[in-house]
Every structure is written in C-alpha cells, then in structure tokens.
C-alpha atoms as a PDB file:
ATOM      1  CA  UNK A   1      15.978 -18.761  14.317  1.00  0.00           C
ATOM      2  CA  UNK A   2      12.404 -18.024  14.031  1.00  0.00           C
ATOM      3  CA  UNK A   3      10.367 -20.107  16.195  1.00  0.00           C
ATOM      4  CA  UNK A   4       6.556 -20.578  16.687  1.00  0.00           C
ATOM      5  CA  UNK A   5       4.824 -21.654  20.026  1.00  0.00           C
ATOM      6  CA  UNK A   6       1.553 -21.826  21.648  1.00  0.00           C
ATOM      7  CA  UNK A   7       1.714 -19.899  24.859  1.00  0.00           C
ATOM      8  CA  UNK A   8       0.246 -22.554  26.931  1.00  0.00           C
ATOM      9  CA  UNK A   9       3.359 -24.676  26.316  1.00  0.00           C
ATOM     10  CA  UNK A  10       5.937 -24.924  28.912  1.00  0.00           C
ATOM     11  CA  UNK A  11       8.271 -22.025  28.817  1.00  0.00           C
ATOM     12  CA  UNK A  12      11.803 -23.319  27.643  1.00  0.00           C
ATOM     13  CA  UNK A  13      15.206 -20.996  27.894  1.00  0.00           C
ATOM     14  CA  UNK A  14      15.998 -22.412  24.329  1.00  0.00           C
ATOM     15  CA  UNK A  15      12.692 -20.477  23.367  1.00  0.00           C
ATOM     16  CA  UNK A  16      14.936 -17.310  23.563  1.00  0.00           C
ATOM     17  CA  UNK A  17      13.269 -13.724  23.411  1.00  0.00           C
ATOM     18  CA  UNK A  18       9.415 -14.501  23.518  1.00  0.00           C
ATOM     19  CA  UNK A  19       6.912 -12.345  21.464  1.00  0.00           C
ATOM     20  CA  UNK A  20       3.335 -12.819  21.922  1.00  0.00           C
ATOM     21  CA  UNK A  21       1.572 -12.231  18.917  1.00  0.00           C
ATOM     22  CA  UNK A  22      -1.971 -12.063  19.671  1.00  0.00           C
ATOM     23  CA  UNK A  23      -3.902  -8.852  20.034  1.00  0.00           C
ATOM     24  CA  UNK A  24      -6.077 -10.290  23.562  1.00  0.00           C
ATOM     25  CA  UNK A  25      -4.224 -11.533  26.522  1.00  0.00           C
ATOM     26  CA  UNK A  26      -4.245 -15.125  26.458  1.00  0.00           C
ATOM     27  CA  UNK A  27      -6.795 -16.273  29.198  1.00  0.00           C
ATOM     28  CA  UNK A  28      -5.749 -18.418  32.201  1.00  0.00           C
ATOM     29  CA  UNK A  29      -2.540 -16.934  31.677  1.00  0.00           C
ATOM     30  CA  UNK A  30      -0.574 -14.896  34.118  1.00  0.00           C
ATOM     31  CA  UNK A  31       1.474 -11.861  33.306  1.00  0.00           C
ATOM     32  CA  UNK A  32       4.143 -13.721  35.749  1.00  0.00           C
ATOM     33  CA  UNK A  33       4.087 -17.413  34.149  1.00  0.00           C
ATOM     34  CA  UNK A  34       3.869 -16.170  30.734  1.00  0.00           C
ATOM     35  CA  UNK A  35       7.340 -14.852  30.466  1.00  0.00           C
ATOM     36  CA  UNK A  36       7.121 -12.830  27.483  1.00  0.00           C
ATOM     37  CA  UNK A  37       9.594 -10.250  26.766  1.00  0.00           C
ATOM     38  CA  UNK A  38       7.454  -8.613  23.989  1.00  0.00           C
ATOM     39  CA  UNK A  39       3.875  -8.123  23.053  1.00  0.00           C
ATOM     40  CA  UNK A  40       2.676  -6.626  20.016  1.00  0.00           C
ATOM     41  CA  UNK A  41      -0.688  -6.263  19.770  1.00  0.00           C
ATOM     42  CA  UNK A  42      -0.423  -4.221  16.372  1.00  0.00           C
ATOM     43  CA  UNK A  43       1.325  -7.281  14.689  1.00  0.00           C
ATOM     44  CA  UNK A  44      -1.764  -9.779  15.236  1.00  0.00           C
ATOM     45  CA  UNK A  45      -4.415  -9.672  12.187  1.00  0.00           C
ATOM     46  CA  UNK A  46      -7.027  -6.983  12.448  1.00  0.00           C
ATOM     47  CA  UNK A  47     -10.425  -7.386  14.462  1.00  0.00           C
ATOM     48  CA  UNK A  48     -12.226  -7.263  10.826  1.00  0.00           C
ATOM     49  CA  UNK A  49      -9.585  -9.844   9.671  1.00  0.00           C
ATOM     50  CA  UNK A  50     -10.077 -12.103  11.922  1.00  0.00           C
ATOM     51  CA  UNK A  51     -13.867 -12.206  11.731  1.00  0.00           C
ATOM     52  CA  UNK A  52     -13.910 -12.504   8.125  1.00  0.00           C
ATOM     53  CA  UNK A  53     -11.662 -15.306   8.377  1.00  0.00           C
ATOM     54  CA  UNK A  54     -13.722 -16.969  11.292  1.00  0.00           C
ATOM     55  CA  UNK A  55     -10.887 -19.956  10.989  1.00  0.00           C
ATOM     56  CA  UNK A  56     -12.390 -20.946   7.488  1.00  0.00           C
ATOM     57  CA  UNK A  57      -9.604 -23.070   5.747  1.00  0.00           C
ATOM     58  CA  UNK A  58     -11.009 -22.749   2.672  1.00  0.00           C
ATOM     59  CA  UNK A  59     -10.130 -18.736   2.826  1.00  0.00           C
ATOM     60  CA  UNK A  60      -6.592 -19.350   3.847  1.00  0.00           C
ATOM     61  CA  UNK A  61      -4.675 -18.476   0.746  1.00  0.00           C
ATOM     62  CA  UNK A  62      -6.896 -15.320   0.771  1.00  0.00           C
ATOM     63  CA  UNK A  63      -6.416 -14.821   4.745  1.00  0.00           C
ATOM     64  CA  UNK A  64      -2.212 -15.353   4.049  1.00  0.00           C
ATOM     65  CA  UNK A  65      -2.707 -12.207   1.085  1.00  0.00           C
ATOM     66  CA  UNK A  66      -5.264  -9.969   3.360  1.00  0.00           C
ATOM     67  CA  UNK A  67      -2.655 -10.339   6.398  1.00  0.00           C
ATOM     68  CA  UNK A  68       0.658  -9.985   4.424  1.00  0.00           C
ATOM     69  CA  UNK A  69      -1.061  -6.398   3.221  1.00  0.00           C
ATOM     70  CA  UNK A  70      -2.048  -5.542   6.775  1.00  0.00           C
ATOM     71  CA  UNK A  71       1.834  -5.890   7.827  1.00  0.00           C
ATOM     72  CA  UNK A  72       3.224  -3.858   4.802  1.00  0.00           C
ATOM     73  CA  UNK A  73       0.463  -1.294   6.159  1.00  0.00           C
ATOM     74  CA  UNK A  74       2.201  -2.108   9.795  1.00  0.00           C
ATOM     75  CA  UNK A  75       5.844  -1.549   9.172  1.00  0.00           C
ATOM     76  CA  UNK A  76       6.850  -0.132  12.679  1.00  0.00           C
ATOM     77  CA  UNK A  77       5.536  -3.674  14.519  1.00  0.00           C
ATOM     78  CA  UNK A  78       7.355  -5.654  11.199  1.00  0.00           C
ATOM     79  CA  UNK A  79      10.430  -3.863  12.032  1.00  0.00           C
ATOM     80  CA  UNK A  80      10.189  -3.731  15.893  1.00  0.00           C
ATOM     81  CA  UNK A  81      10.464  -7.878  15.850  1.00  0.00           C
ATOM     82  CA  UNK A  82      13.596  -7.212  12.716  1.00  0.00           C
ATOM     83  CA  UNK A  83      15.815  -5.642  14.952  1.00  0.00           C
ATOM     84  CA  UNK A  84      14.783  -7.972  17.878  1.00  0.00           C
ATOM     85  CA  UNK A  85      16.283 -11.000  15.332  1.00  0.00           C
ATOM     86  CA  UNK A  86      18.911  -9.183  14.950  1.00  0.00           C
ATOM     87  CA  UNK A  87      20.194  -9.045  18.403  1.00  0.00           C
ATOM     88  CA  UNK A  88      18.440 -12.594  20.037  1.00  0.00           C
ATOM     89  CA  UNK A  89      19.925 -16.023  18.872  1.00  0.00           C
ATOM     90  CA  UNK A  90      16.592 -17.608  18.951  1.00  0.00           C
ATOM     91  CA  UNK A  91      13.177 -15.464  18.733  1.00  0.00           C
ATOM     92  CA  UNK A  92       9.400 -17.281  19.709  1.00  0.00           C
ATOM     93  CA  UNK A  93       6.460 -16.320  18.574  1.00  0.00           C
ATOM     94  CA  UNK A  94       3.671 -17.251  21.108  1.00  0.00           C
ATOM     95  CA  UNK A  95      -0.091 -17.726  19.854  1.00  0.00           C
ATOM     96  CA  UNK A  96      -3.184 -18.720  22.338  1.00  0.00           C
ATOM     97  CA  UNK A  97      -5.071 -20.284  19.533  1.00  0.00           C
ATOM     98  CA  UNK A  98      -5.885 -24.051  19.946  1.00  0.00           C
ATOM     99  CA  UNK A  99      -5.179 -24.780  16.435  1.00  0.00           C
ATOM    100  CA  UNK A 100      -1.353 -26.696  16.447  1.00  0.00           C
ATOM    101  CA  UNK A 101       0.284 -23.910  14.091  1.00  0.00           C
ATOM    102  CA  UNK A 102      -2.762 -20.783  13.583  1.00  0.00           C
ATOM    103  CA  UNK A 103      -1.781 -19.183  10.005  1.00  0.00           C
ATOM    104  CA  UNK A 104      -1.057 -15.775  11.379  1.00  0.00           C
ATOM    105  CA  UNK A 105       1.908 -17.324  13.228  1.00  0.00           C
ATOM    106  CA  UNK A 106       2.802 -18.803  10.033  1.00  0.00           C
ATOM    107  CA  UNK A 107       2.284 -15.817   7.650  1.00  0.00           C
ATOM    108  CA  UNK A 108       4.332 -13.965  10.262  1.00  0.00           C
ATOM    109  CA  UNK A 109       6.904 -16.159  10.605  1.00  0.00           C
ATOM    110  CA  UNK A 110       7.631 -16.462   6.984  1.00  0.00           C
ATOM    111  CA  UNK A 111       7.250 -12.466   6.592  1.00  0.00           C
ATOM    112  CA  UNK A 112      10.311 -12.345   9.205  1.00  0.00           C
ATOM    113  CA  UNK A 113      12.196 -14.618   7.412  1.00  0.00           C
ATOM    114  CA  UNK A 114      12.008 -12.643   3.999  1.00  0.00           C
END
C-alpha cells in the first residue's frame, strides 16, 4: 500500500516506511520528530518545474505530463522507492506542502502503482 501524508501530521506506525518526497527540508521540522526512513530529494519535481507550475491548477494536466517525463528521466530514485514496496507492507509518502493532497504526491503515487 501506497500511502500519501503531509509531514506535519502525527507520525503513525501504520504509516510504515516513510519517504519524504520534497527536495527542501520541511521547516519547523526536526530531523528527530520527523521519522523518516528515506529522503529523496531527486524524486521531487525539478526547481524549473516547480516554478513554472507556481501551484497554477489550470496547468495541472500539463504539470502531471512535465513530471511523469522528469521521473522516466529519474529512473534510479523511481526504482529506489520500487524495491522499498517491495519489501515494506505499507510505504508513506510525506509532502510539506499546505495543499491537502499537492499533485506531485499524486503523480508519484500513481507512477508507483503502475
């Protein structure tokens, strides 16, 4: 099970091998309380990415194609998370953003899952 969660949540065992997905450190947030077992900077969308998307939700659908080329260009961080599935009942994928569910997490998500 694939499982997406912002950071600033309460930690929960059933949350299972935590990945933080962002490419910053979450702010506020110690290395301590965070609990995260992985980070992958790599995986998060790309500085120039992210700008151009500027959380515009009228540039999602092209946000969700521009990101699912920057992980085929990013196998090694794709495939680094693969074989964590593979060997964790339960995998989360921690975001800092404010927004309930940020599309990266999503696109992700669904990239893991196919």
């Amino acid at each position: 099970m694939i499982k997406i969660k912002r950071i600033y949540e309460d930690y929960s065992e059933s949350d299972g091998y935590r990945i933080l997905i962002d490419r910053l450190w979450p702010r506020g947030i110690s290395k301590e309380s965070a609990k995260i077992d992985l980070w992958i900077k790599e995986i998060a969308p790309s500085n120039d990415l992210r700008k151009w998307y500027s959380h515009n939700s009228e540039k999602n659908k092209q946000f969700q194609k521009k990101y699912i080329n920057e992980l085929e260009d990013n196998p090694d961080s794709v495939n680094e998370i693969k074989k964590k599935i593979n060997t964790q009942k339960t995998i989360t994928l921690l975001y800092a953003s404010k927004a309930s569910k940020p599309i990266h997490a999503i696109v992700l998500q669904q990239a893991l899952r196919d």
